[in-house]
Protein backbone atom coordinates (compact mmCIF):
# COMPACT_ATOMS: atom_id res chain seq x y z
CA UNK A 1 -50.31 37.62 56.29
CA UNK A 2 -53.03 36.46 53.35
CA UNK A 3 -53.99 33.85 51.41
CA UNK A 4 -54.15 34.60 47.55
CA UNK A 5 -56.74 32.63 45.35
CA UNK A 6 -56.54 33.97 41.79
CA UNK A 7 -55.73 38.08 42.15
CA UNK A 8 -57.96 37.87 45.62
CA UNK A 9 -55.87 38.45 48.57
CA UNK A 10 -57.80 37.35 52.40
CA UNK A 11 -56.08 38.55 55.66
CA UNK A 12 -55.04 36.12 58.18
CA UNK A 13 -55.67 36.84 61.73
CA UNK A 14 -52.69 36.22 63.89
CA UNK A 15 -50.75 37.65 67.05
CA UNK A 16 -47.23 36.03 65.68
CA UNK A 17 -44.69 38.43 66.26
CA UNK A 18 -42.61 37.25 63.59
CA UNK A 19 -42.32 35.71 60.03
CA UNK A 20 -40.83 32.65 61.59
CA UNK A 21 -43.80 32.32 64.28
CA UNK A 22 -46.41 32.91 61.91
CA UNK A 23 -45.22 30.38 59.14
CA UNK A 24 -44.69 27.73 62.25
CA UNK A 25 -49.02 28.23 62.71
CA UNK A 26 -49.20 27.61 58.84
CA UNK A 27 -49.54 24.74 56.90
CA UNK A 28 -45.96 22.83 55.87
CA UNK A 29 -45.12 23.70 52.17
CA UNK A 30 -42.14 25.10 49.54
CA UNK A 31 -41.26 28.79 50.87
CA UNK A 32 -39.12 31.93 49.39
CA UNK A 33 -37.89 34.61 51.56
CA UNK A 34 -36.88 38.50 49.55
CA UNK A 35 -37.11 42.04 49.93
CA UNK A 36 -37.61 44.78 47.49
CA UNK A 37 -35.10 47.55 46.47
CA UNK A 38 -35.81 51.24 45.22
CA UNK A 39 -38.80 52.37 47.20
CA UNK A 40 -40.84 48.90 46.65
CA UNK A 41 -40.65 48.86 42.76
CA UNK A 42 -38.18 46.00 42.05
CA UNK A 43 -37.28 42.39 43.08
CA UNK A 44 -34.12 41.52 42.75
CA UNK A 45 -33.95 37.73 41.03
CA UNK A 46 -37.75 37.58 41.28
CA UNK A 47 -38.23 35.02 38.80
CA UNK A 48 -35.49 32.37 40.56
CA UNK A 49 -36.89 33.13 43.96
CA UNK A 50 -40.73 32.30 42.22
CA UNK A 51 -39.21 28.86 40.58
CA UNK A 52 -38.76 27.71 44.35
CA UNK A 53 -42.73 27.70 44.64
CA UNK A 54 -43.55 26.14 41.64
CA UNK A 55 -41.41 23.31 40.85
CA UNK A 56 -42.29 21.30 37.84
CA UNK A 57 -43.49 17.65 39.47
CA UNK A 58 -46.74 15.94 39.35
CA UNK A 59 -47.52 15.13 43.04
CA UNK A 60 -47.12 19.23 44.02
CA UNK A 61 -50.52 20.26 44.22
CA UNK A 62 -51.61 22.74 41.63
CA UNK A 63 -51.29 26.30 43.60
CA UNK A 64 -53.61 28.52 44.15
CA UNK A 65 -52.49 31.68 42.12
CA UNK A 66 -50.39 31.81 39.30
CA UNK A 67 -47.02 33.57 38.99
CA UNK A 68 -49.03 36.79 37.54
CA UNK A 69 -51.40 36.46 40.05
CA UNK A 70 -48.25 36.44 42.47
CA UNK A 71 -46.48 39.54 41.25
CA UNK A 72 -50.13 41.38 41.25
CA UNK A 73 -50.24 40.86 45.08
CA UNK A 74 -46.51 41.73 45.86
CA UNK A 75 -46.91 44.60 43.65
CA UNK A 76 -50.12 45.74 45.40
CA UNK A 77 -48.91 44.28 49.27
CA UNK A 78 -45.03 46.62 48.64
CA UNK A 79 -46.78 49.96 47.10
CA UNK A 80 -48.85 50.05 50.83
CA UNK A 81 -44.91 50.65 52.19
CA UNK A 82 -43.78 52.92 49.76
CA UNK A 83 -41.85 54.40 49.32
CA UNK A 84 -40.07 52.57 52.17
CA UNK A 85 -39.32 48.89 51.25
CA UNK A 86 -40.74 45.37 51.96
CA UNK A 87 -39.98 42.24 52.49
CA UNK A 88 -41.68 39.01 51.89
CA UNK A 89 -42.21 35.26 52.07
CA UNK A 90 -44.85 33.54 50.12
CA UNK A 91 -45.10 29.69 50.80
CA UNK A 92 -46.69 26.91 48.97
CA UNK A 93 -48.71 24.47 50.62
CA UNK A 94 -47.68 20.72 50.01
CA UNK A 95 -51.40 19.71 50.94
CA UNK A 96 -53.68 22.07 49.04
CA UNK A 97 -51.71 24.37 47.35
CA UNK A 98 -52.79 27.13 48.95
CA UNK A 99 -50.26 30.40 48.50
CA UNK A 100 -49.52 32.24 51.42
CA UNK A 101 -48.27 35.88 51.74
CA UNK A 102 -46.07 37.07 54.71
CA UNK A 103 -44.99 41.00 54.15
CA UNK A 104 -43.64 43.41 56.75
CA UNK A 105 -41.94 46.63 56.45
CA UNK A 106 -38.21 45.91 55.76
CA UNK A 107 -35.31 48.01 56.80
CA UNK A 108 -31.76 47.65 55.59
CA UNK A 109 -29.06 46.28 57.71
CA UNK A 110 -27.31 49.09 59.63
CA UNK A 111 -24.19 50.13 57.84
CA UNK A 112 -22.07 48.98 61.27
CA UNK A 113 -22.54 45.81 59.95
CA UNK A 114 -20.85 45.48 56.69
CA UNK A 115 -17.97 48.39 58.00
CA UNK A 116 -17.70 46.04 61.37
CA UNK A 117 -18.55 43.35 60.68
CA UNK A 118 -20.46 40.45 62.34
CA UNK A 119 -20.20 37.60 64.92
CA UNK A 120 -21.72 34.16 64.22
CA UNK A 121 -22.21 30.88 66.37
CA UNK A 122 -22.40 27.19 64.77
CA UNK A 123 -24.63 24.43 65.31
CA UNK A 124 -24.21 20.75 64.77
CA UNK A 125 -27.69 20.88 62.18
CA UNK A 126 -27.85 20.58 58.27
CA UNK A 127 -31.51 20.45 56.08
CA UNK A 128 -32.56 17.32 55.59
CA UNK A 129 -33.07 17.86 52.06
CA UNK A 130 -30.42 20.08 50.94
CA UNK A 131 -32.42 21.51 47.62
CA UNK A 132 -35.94 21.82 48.79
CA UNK A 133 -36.79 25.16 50.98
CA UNK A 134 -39.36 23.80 52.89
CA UNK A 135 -41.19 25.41 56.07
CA UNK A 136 -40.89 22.42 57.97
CA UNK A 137 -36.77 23.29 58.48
CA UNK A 138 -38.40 26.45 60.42
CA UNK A 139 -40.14 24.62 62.94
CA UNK A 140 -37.22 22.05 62.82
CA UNK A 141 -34.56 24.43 63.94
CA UNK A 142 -36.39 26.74 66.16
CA UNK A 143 -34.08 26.27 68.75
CA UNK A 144 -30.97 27.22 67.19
CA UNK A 145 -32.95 30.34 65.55
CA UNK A 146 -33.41 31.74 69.07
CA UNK A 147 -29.70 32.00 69.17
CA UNK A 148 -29.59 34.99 66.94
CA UNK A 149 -29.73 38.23 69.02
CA UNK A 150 -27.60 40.50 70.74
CA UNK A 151 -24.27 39.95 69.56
CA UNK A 152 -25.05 36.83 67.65
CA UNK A 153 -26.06 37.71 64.12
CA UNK A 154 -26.27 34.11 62.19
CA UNK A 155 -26.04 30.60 62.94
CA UNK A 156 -23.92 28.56 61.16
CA UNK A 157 -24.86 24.84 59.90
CA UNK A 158 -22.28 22.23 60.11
CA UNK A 159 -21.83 18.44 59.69
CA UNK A 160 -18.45 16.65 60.60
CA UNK A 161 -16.76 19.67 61.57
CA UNK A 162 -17.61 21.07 58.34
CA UNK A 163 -19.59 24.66 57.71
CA UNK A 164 -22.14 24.21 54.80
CA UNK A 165 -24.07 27.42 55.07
CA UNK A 166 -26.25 29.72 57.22
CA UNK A 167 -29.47 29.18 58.66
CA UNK A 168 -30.85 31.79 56.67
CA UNK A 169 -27.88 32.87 54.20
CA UNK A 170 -25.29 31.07 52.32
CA UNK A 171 -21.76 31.20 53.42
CA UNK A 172 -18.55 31.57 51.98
CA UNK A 173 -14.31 31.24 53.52
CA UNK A 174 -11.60 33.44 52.15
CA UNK A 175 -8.14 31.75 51.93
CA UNK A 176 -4.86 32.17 51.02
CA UNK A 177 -3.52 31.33 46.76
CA UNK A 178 -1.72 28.59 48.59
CA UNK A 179 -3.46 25.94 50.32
CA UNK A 180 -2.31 22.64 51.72
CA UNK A 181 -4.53 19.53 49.73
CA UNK A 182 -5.64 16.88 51.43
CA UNK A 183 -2.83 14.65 50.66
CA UNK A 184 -0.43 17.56 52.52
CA UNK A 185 1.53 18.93 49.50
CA UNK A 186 0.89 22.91 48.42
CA UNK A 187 -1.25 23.43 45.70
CA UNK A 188 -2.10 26.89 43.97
CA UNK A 189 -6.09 26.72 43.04
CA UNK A 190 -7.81 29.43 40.97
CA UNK A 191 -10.76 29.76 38.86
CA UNK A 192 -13.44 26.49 39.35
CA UNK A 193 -11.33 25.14 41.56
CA UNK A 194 -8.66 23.26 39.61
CA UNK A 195 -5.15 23.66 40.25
CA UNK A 196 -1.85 25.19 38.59
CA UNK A 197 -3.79 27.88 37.79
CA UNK A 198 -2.54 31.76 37.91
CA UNK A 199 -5.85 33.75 37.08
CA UNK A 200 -6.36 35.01 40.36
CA UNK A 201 -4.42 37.56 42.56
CA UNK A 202 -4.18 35.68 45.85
CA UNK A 203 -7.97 35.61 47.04
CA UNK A 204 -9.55 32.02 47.06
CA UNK A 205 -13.45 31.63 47.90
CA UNK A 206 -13.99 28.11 49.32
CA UNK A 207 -17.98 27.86 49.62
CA UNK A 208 -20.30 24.21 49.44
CA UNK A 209 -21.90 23.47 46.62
CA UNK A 210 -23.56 20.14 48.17
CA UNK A 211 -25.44 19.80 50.97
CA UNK A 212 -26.95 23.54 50.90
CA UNK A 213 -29.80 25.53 49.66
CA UNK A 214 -28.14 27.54 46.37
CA UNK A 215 -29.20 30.68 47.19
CA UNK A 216 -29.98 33.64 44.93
CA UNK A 217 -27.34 35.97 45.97
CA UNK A 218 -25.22 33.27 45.83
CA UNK A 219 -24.93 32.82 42.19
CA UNK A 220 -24.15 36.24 41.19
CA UNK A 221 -21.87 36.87 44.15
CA UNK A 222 -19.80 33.57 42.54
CA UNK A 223 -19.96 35.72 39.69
CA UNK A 224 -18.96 38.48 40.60
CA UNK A 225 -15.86 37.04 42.69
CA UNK A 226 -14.74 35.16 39.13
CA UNK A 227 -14.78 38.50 37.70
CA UNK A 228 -12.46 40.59 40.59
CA UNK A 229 -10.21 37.44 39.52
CA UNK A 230 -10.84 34.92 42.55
CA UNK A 231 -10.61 31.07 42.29
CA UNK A 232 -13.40 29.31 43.63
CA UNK A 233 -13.01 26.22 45.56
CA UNK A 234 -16.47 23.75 45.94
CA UNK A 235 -16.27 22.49 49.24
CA UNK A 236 -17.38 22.57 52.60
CA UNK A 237 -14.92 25.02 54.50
CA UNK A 238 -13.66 23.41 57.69
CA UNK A 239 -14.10 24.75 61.02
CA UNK A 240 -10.27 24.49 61.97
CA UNK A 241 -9.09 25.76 59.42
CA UNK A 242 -7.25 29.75 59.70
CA UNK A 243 -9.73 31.79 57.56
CA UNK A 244 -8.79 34.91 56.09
CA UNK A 245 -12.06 36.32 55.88
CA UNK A 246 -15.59 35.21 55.87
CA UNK A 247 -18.88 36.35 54.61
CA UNK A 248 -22.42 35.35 54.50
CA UNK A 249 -24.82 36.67 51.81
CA UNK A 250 -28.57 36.51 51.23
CA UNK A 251 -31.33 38.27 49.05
CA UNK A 252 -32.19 40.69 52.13
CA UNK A 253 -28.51 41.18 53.47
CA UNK A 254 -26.22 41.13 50.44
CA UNK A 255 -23.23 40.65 51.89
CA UNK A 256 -22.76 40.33 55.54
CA UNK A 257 -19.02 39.98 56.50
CA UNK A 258 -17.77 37.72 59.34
CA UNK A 259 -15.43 38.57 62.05
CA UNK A 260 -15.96 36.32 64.64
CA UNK A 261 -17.12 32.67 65.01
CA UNK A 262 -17.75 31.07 67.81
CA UNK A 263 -15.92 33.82 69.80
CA UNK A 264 -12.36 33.12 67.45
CA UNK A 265 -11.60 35.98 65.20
CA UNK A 266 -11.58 35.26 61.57
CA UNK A 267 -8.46 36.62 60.11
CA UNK A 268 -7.65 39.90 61.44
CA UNK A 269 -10.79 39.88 63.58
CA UNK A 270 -12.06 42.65 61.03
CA UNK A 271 -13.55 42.69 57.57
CA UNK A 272 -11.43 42.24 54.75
CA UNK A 273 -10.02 43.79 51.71
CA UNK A 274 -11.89 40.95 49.23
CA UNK A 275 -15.02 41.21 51.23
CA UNK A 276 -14.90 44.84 50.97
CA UNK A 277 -13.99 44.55 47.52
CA UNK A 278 -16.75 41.77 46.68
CA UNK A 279 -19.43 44.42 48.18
CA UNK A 280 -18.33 46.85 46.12
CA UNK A 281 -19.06 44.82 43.23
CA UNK A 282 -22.32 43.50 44.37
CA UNK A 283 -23.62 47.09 45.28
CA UNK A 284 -22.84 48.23 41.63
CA UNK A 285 -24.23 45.00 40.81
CA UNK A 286 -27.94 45.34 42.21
CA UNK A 287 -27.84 48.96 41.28
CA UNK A 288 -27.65 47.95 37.54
């Protein structure tokens, strides 16, 4: 870990043995978590991760490096792991301003995971403020972070019986073209969400748009899924309802696919044709 000042970047002693533990011993502030792609050299939505760090309002305290000076140190901090990749968070201190570097060697998700698939738990927690990424959430759900392990690969945030998204990922239900509304008649949904609508090809994404931190992936991934031709539905997916698939995605992960939650199978208890085909697209996607 370091603190930057200008294009000057100071160690910071520590014994943490993790990002999490280390930002817990740091001062409370705005925070972005990413990795690079092709040997170190690129950041995938860079610019959207850095406009988390620096929002635009007069009682954030004037940081202490600029964006340039920012991209100097990852460039400098991901060439010492080249050509193997990175991954970073930088946070923002709410009381000085102070920008903080956190980088460790990053390796991809073994491919067992996205041909498998994964098993998540939920927990009865939601961010207090939905939009802001703040470190404080860290400390605040320690706890249910020590969950993940073993055969437990994300925790799951829900309110009411409701999923919003994961503790460290966004997440996303797959559901049949026909879906019964809340007032208990069928409706066909495609596109944005509104119904009557025959764009699509049977594949719905239901994903929350309130209550949730909009991750990066997340907007292409929406996207991309427009593109394949699936409607999108804005809303919380609930927890009894009969899934057809489910996926998680976040700038480190891409696209993690779901097979279990809370020991139920989702679906078919394996991954699924429109996650598969949604990876697909998101591969080619980063690629370009």
């Amino acid at each position: 870990a370091f603190r930057l000042s200008s294009q000057r970047l100071t160690p910071i002693e520590s014994d943490s043995v993790s990002p999490d533990e280390l930002t817990r011993q740091l001062p409370r502030g705005l925070y972005t978590t990413f990795s690079t792609n092709h040997g170190g050299t690129r950041v995938l939505g860079l610019s959207a991760h850095l406009d988390r760090l620096y929002p635009l309002t007069e009682s954030t305290p004037k940081p202490s490096a600029s964006r340039v000076d920012l991209r100097w140190a990852l460039a400098q901090l991901a060439e010492s792991n080249a050509p193997g990749e990175s991954r970073f968070r930088v946070i923002h201190s709410d009381s000085d301003g102070t920008v903080y570097v956190i980088v460790q060697k990053f390796t991809p998700p073994a491919k067992e995971i996205y041909e498998r698939g994964v098993h998540a738990v939920t927990a009865d927690l939601v961010r207090h403020d939905a939009r802001r990424k703040d470190t404080g959430f860290i400390a605040a759900s320690q706890s249910q972070r020590a969950q993940v392990g073993g055969d437990v690969y994300e925790v799951l945030l829900t309110k009411n019986g409701r999923i919003y998204e994961g503790m460290t990922s966004n997440f996303y239900a797959i559901v049949p073209s026909v879906i019964a509304s809340p007032k208990g008649e069928a409706i066909s949904v495609s596109g944005r969400g509104l119904p009557r609508s025959t764009r699509n090809d049977g594949g719905i994404l239901v994903t929350a748009r309130t209550g949730i931190l909009l991750g990066v992936t997340r907007r292409a991934v929406l996207r991309l899924a427009r593109g394949e031709g699936m409607g999108i539905i804005y809303r919380a997916p609930r927890l009894d309802e009969a899934f057809a698939e489910a996926f998680i995605t976040s700038s480190s992960r891409g696209i993690g696919p779901i097979v279990k939650i809370d020991g139920r199978a989702v679906g078919e208890g394996r991954v699924g044709a429109w996650t598969k085909r949604l990876s697909l697209a998101y591969a080619a996607y980063v690629e370009e």
